[in-house]
N, C-alpha and C. Protein backbone atom coordinates (compact mmCIF):
# COMPACT_ATOMS: atom_id res chain seq x y z
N UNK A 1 66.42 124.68 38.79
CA UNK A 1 67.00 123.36 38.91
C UNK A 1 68.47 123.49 39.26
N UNK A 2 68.94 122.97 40.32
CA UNK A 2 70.72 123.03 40.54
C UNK A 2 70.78 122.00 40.12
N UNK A 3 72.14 121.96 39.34
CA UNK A 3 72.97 121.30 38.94
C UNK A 3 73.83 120.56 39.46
N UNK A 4 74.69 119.30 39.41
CA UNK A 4 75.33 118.67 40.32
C UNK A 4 77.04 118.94 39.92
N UNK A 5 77.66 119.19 40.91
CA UNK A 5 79.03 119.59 40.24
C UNK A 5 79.64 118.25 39.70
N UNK A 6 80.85 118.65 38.45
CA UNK A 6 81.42 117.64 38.17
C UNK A 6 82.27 116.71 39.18
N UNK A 7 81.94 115.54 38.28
CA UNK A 7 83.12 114.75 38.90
C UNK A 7 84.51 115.00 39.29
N UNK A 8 84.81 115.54 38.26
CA UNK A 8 86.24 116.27 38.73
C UNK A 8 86.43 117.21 39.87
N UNK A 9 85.15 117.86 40.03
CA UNK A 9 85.26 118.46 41.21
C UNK A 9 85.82 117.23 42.65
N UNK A 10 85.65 116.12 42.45
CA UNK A 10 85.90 115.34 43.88
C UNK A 10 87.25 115.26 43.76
N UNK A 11 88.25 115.32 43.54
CA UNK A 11 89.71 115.23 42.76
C UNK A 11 89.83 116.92 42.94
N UNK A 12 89.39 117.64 42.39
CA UNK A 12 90.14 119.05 42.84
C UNK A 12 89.65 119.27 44.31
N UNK A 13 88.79 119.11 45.28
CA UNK A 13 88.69 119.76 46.20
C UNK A 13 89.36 118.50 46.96
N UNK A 14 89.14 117.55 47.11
CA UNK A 14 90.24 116.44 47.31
C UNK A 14 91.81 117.01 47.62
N UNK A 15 92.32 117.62 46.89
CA UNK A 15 93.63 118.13 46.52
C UNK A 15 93.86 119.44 47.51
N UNK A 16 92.98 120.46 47.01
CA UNK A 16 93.16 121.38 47.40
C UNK A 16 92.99 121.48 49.06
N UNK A 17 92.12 120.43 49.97
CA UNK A 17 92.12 120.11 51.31
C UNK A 17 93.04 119.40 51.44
N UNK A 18 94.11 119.02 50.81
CA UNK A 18 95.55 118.28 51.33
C UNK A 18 95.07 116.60 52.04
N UNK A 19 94.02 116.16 51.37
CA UNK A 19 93.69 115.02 51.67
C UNK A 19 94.30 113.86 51.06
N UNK A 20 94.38 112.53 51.47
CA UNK A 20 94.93 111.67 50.95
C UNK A 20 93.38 110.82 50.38
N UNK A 21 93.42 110.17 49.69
CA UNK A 21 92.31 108.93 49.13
C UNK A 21 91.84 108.62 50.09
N UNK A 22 92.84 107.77 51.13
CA UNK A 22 92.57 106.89 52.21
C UNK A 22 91.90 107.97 53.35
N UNK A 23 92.42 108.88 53.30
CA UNK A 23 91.82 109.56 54.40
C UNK A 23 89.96 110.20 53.98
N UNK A 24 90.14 110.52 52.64
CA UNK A 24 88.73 111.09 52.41
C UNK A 24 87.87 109.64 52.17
N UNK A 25 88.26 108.06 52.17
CA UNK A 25 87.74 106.88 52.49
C UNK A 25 86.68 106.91 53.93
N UNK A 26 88.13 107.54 54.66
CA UNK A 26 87.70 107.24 56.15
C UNK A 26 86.74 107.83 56.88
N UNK A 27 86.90 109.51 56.27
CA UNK A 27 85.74 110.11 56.51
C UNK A 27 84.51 110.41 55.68
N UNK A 28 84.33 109.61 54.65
CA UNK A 28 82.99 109.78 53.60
C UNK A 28 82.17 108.37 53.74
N UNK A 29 82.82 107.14 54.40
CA UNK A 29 82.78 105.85 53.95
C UNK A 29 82.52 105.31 52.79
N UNK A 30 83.02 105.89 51.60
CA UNK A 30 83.20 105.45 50.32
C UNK A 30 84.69 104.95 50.34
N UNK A 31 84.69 103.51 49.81
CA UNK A 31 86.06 102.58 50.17
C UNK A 31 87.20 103.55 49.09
N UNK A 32 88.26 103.67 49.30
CA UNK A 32 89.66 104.45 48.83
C UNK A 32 89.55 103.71 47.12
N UNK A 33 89.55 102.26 46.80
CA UNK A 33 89.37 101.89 45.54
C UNK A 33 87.90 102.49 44.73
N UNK A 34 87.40 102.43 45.54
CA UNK A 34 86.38 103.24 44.71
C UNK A 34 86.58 104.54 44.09
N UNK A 35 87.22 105.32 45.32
CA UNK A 35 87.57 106.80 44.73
C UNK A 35 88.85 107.08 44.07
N UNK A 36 89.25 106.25 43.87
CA UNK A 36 90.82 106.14 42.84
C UNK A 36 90.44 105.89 41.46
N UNK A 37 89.10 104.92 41.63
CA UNK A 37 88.53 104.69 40.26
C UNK A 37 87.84 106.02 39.54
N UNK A 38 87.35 106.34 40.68
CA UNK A 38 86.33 107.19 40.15
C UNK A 38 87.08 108.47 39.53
N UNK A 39 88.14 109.26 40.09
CA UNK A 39 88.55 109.98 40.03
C UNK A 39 89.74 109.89 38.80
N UNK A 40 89.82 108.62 38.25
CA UNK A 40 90.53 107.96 37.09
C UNK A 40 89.62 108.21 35.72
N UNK A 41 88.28 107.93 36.47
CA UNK A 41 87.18 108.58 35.48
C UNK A 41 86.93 106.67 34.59
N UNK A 42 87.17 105.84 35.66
CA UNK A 42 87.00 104.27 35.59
C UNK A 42 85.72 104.03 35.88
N UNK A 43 85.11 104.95 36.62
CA UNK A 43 84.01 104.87 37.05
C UNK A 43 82.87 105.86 37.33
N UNK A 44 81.63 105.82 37.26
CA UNK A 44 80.56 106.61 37.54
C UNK A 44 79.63 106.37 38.61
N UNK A 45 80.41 106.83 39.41
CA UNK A 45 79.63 106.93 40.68
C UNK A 45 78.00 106.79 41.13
N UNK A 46 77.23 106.35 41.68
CA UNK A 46 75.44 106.73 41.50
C UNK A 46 75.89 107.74 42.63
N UNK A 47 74.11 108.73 42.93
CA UNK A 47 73.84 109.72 43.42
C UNK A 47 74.67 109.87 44.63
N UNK A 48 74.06 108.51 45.11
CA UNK A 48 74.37 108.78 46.50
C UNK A 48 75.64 108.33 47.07
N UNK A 49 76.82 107.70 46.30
CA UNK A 49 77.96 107.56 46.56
C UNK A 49 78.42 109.28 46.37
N UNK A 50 78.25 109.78 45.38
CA UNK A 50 79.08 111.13 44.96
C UNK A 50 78.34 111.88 46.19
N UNK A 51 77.81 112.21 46.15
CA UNK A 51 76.64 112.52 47.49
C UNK A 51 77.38 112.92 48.73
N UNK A 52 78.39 111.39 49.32
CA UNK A 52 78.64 111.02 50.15
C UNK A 52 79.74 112.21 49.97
N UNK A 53 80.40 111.86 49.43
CA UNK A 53 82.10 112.41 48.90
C UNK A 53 81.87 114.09 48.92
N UNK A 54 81.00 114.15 48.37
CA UNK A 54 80.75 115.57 47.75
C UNK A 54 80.79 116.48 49.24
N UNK A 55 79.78 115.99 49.86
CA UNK A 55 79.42 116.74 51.41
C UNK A 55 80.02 116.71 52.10
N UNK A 56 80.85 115.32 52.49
CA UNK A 56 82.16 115.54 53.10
C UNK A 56 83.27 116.28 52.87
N UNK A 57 83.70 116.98 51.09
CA UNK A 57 84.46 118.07 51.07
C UNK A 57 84.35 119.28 51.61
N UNK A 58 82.94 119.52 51.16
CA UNK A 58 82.07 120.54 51.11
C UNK A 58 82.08 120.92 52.63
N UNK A 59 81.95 119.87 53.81
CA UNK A 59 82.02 120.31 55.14
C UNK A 59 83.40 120.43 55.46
N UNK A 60 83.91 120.23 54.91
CA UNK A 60 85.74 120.16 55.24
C UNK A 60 86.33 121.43 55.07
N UNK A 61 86.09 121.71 54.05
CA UNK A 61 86.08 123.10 53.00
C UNK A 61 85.50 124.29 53.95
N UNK A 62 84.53 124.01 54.28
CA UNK A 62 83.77 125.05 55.06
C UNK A 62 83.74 125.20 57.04
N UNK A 63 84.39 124.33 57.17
CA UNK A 63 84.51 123.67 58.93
C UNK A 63 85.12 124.59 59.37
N UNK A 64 86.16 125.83 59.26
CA UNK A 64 86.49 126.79 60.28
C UNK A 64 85.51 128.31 59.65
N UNK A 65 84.79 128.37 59.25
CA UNK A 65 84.10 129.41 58.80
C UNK A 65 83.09 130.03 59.93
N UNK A 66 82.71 131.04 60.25
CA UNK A 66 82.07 130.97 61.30
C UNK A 66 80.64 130.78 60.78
N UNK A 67 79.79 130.77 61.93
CA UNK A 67 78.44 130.38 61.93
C UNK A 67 77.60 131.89 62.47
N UNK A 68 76.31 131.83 61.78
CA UNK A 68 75.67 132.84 62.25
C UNK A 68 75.31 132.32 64.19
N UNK A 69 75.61 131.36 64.76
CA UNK A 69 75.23 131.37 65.94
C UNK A 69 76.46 131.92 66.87
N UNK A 70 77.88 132.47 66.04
CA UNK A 70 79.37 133.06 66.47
C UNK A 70 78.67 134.49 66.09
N UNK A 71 78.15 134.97 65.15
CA UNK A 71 77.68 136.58 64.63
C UNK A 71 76.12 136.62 65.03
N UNK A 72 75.79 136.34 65.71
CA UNK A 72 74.54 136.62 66.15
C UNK A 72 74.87 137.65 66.68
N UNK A 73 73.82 138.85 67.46
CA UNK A 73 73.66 139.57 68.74
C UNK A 73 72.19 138.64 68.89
N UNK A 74 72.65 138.35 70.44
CA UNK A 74 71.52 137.75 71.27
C UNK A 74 70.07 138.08 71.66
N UNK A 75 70.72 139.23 71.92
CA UNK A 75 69.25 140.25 72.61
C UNK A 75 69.25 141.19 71.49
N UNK A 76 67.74 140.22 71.15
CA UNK A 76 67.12 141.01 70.05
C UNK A 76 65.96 142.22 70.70
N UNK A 77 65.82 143.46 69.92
CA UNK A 77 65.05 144.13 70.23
C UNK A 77 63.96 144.38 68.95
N UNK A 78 62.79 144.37 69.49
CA UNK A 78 62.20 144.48 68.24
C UNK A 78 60.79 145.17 68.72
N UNK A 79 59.54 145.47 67.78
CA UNK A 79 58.40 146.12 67.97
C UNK A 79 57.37 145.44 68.06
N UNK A 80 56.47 145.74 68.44
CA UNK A 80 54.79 145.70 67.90
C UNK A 80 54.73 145.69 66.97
N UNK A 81 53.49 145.25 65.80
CA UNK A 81 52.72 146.54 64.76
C UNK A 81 51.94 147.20 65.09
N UNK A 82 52.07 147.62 66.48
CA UNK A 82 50.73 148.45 66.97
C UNK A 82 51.44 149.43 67.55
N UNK A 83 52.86 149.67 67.42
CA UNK A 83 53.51 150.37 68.19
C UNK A 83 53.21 151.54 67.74
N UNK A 84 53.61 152.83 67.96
CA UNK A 84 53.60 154.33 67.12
C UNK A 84 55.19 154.28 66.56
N UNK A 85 55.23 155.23 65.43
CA UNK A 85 56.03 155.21 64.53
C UNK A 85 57.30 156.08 65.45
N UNK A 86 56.94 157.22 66.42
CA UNK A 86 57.94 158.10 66.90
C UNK A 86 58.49 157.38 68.18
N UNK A 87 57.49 156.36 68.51
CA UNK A 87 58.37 155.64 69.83
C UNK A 87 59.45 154.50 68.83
N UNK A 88 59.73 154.06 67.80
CA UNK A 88 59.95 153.39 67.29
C UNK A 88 61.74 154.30 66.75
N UNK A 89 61.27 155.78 66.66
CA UNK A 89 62.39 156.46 66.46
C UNK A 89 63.41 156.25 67.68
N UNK A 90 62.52 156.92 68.80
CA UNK A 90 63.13 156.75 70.27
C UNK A 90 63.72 155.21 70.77
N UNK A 91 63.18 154.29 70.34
CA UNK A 91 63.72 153.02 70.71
C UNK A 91 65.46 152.97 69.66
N UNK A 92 65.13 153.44 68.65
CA UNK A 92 66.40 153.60 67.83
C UNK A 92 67.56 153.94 68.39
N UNK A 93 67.06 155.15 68.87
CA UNK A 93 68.16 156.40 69.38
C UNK A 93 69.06 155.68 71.17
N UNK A 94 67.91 155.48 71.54
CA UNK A 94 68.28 154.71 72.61
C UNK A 94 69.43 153.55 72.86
N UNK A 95 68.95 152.46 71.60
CA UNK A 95 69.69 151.60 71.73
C UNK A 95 70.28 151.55 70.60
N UNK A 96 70.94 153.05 69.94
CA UNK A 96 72.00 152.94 68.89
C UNK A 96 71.59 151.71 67.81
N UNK A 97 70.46 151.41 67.47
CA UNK A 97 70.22 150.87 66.12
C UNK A 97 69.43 151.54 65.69
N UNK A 98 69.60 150.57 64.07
CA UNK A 98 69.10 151.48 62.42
C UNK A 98 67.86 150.48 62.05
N UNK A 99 67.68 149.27 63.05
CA UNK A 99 66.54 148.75 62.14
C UNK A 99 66.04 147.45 63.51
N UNK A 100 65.03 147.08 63.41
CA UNK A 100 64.77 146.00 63.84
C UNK A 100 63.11 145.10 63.53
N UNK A 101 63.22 143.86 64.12
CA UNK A 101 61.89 142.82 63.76
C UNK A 101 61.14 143.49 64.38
N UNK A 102 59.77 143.57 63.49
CA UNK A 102 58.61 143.44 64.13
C UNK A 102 57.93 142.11 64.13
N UNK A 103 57.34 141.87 65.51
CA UNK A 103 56.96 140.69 65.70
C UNK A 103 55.56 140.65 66.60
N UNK A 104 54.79 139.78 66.17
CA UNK A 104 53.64 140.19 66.94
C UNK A 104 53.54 138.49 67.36
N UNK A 105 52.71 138.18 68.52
CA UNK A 105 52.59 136.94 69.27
C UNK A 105 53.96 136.13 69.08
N UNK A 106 54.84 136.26 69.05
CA UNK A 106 56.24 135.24 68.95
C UNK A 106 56.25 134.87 67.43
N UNK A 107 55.86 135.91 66.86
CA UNK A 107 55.95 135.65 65.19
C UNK A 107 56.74 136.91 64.60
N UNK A 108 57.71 136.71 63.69
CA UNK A 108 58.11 137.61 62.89
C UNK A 108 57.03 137.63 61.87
N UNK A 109 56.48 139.27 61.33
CA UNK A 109 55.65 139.53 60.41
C UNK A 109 56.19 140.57 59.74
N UNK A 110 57.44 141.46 59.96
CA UNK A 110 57.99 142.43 59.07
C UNK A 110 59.19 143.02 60.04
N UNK A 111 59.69 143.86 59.76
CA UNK A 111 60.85 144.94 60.05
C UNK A 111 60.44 146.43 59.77
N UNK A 112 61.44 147.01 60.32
CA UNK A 112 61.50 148.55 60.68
C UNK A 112 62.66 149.47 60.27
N UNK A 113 63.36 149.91 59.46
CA UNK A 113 64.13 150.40 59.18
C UNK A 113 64.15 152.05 59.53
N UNK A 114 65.39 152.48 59.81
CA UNK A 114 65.73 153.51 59.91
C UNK A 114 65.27 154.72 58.09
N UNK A 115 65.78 153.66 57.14
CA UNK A 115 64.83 154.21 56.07
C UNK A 115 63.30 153.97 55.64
N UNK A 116 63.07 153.45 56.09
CA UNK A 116 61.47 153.14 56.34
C UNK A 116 61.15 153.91 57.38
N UNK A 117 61.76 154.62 58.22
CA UNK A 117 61.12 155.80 58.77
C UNK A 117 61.58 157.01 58.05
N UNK A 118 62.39 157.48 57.83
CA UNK A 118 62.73 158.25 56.88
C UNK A 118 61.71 158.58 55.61
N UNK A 119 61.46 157.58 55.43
CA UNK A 119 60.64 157.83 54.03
C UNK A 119 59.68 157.96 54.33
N UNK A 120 58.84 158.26 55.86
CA UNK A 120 57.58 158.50 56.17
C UNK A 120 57.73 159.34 56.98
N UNK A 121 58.51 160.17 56.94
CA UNK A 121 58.82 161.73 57.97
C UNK A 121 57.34 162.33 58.68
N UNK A 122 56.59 162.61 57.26
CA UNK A 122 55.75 163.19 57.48
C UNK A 122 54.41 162.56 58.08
N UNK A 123 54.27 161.33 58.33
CA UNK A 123 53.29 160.32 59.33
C UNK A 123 53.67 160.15 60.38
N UNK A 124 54.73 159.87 60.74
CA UNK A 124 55.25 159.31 61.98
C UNK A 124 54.77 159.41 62.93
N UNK A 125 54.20 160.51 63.53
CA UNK A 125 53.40 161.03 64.95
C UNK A 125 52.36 160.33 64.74
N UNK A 126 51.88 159.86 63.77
CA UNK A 126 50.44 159.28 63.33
C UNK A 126 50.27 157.73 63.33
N UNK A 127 51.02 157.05 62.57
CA UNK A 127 51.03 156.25 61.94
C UNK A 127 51.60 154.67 63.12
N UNK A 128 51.24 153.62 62.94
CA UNK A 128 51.67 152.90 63.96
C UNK A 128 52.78 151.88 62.62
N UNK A 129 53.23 151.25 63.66
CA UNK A 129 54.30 150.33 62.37
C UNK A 129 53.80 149.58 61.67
N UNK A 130 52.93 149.27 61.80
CA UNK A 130 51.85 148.24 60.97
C UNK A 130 51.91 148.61 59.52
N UNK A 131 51.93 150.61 59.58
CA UNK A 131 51.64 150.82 58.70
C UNK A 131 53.02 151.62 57.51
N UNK A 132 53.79 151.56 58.55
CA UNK A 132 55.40 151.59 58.07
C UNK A 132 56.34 150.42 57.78
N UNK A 133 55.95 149.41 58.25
CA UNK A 133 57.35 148.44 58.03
C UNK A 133 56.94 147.65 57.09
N UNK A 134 58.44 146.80 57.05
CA UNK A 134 58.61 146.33 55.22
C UNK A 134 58.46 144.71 55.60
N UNK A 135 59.09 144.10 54.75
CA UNK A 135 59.13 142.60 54.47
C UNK A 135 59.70 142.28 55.51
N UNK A 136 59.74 141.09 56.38
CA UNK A 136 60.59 140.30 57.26
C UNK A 136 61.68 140.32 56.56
N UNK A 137 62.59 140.31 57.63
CA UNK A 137 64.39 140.14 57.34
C UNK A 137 64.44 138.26 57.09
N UNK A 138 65.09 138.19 56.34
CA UNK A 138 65.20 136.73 56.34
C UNK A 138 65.66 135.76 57.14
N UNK A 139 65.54 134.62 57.64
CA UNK A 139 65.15 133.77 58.62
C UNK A 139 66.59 132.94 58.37
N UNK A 140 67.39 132.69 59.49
CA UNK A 140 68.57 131.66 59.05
C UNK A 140 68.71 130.76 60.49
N UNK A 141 69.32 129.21 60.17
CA UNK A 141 69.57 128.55 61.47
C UNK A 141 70.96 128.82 62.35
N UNK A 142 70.73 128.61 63.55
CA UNK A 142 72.73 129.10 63.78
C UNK A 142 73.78 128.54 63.27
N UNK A 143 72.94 127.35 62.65
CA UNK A 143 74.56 126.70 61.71
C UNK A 143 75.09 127.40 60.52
N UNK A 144 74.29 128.19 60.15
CA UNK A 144 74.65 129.02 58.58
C UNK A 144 75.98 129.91 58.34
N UNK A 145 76.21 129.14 57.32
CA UNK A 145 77.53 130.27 57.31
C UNK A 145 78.00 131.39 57.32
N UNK A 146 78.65 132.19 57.33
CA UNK A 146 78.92 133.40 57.35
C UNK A 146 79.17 134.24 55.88
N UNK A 147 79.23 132.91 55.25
CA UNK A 147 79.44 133.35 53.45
C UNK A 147 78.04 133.65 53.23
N UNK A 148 76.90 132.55 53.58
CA UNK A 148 75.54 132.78 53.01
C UNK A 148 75.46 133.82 53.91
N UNK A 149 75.26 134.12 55.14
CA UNK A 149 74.91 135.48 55.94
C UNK A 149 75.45 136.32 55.33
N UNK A 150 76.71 136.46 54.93
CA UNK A 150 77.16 137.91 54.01
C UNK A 150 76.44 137.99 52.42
N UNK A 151 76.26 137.21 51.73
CA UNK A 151 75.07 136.84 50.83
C UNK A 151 74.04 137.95 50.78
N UNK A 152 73.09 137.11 52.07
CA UNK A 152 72.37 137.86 52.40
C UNK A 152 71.44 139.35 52.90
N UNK A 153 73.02 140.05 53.32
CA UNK A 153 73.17 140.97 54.00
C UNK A 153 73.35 141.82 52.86
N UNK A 154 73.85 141.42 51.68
CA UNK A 154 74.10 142.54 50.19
C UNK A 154 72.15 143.29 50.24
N UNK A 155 71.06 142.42 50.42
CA UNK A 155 70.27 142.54 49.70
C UNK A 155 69.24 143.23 51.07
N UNK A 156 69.74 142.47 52.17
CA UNK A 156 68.31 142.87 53.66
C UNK A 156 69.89 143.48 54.61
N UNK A 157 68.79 144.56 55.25
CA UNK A 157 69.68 145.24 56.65
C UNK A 157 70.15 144.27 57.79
N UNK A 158 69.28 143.29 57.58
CA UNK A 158 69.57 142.53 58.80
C UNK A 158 68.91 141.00 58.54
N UNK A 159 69.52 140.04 59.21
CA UNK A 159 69.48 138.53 59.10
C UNK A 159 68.76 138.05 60.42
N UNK A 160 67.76 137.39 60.64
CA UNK A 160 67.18 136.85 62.55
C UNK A 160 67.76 135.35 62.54
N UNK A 161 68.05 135.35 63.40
CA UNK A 161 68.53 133.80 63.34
C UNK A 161 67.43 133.10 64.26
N UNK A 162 67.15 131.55 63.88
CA UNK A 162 65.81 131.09 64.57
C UNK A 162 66.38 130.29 65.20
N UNK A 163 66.34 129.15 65.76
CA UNK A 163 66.03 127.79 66.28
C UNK A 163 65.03 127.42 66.82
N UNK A 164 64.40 126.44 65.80
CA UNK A 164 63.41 125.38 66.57
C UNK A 164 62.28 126.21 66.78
N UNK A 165 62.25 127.23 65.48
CA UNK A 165 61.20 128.12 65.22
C UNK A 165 61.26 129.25 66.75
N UNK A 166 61.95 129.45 67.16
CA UNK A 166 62.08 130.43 68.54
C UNK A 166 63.03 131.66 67.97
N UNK A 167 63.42 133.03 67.70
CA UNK A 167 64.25 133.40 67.35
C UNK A 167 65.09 133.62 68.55
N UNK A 168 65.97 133.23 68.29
CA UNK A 168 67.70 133.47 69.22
C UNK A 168 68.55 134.37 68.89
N UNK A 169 68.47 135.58 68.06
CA UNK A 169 69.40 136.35 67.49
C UNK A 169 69.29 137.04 66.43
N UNK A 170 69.65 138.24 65.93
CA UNK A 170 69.84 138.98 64.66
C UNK A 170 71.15 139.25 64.45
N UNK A 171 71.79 139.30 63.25
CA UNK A 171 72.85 139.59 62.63
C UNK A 171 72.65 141.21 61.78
N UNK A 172 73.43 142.11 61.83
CA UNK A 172 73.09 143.43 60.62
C UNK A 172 75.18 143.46 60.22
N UNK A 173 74.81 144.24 59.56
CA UNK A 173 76.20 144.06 58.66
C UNK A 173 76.95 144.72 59.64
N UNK A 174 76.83 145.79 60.89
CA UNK A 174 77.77 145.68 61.94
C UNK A 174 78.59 144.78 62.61
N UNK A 175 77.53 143.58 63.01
CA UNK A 175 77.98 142.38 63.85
C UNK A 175 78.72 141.48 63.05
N UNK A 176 79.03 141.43 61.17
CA UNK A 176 79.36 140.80 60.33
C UNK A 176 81.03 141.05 60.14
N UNK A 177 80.66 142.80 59.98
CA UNK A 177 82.00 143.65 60.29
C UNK A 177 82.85 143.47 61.59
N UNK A 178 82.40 143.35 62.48
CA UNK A 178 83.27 143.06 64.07
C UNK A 178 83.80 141.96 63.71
N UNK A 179 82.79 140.49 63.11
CA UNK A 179 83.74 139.61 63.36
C UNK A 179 84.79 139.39 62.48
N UNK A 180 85.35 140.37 61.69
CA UNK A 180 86.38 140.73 61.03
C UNK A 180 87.88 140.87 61.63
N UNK A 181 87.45 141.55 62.95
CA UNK A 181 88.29 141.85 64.12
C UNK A 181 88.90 141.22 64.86
């Protein structure tokens, strides 16, 4: 269950974006007396007034951050599960990556890691990826932030970015690191 932040939160992030009343009026359309009250603690807002206020900080707050559709790489490369495990090395070596989607008919169904081959040294000549790769990398839209993409990236090698169910891109903690630069 999430929780809804306090009220006071509309008053500190209010502040801390160097906003005036009137101005966070103009862009939330919650009238300026309302939020003078509220923030007086004169008043208790319903859902969907705080709602209003809330998301409009919240995008304010977050509006120069980049987007996974700025940290994408475009051209994604990815496998079969029918591929063999040693062409899967060679595709590595080739194009200087450590991991990529496997995807079968325009579907992501798992990934390929450089340690997921590793840890099957001894199959590889044998074995097709079907029977090596792990969980799908997790799925994000290009609007996502770069905070949740770094999030993400603690836990999976790599992030695919979709639109409109089509994938357009992968992110790995390289392309996260550049845009550092």
């Amino acid at each position: 269950m999430k929780l809804l932040p306090k009220l006071s939160e509309i008053r500190k992030l209010r502040l801390k974006l160097g906003l005036t009343q009137t101005k966070l009026s103009r862009l939330s359309g919650v009238s300026q007396s309302l939020i003078a009250k509220l923030e007086r603690g004169y008043v208790v807002p319903n859902y969907d007034t705080f709602n209003k206020l809330y998301t409009t900080l919240k995008d304010l707050e977050f509006k120069d951050e980049l987007k996974a559709k700025n940290l994408m790489t475009k051209k994604v490369i990815s496998v079969k599960p029918n591929n063999k495990g040693v062409n899967v090395v060679n595709l590595f070596k080739e194009n200087n990556i450590s991991q990529c989607p496997v995807i079968d008919e325009g579907r992501l169904i798992g990934s390929i890691t450089e340690e997921s081959l590793i840890n099957n040294l001894d199959k590889i000549n044998d074995s097709s990826v079907n029977e090596l790769m792990n969980e799908p990398f997790p799925i994000v839209n290009p609007e996502t932030r770069s905070s949740i993409i770094s999030s993400l990236l603690k836990e999976y090698k790599a992030v695919i970015v979709s639109d409109k169910g089509r994938i357009t891109g992968i992110i790995s903690k390289a392309d996260l690191l550049r845009s550092l630069s």
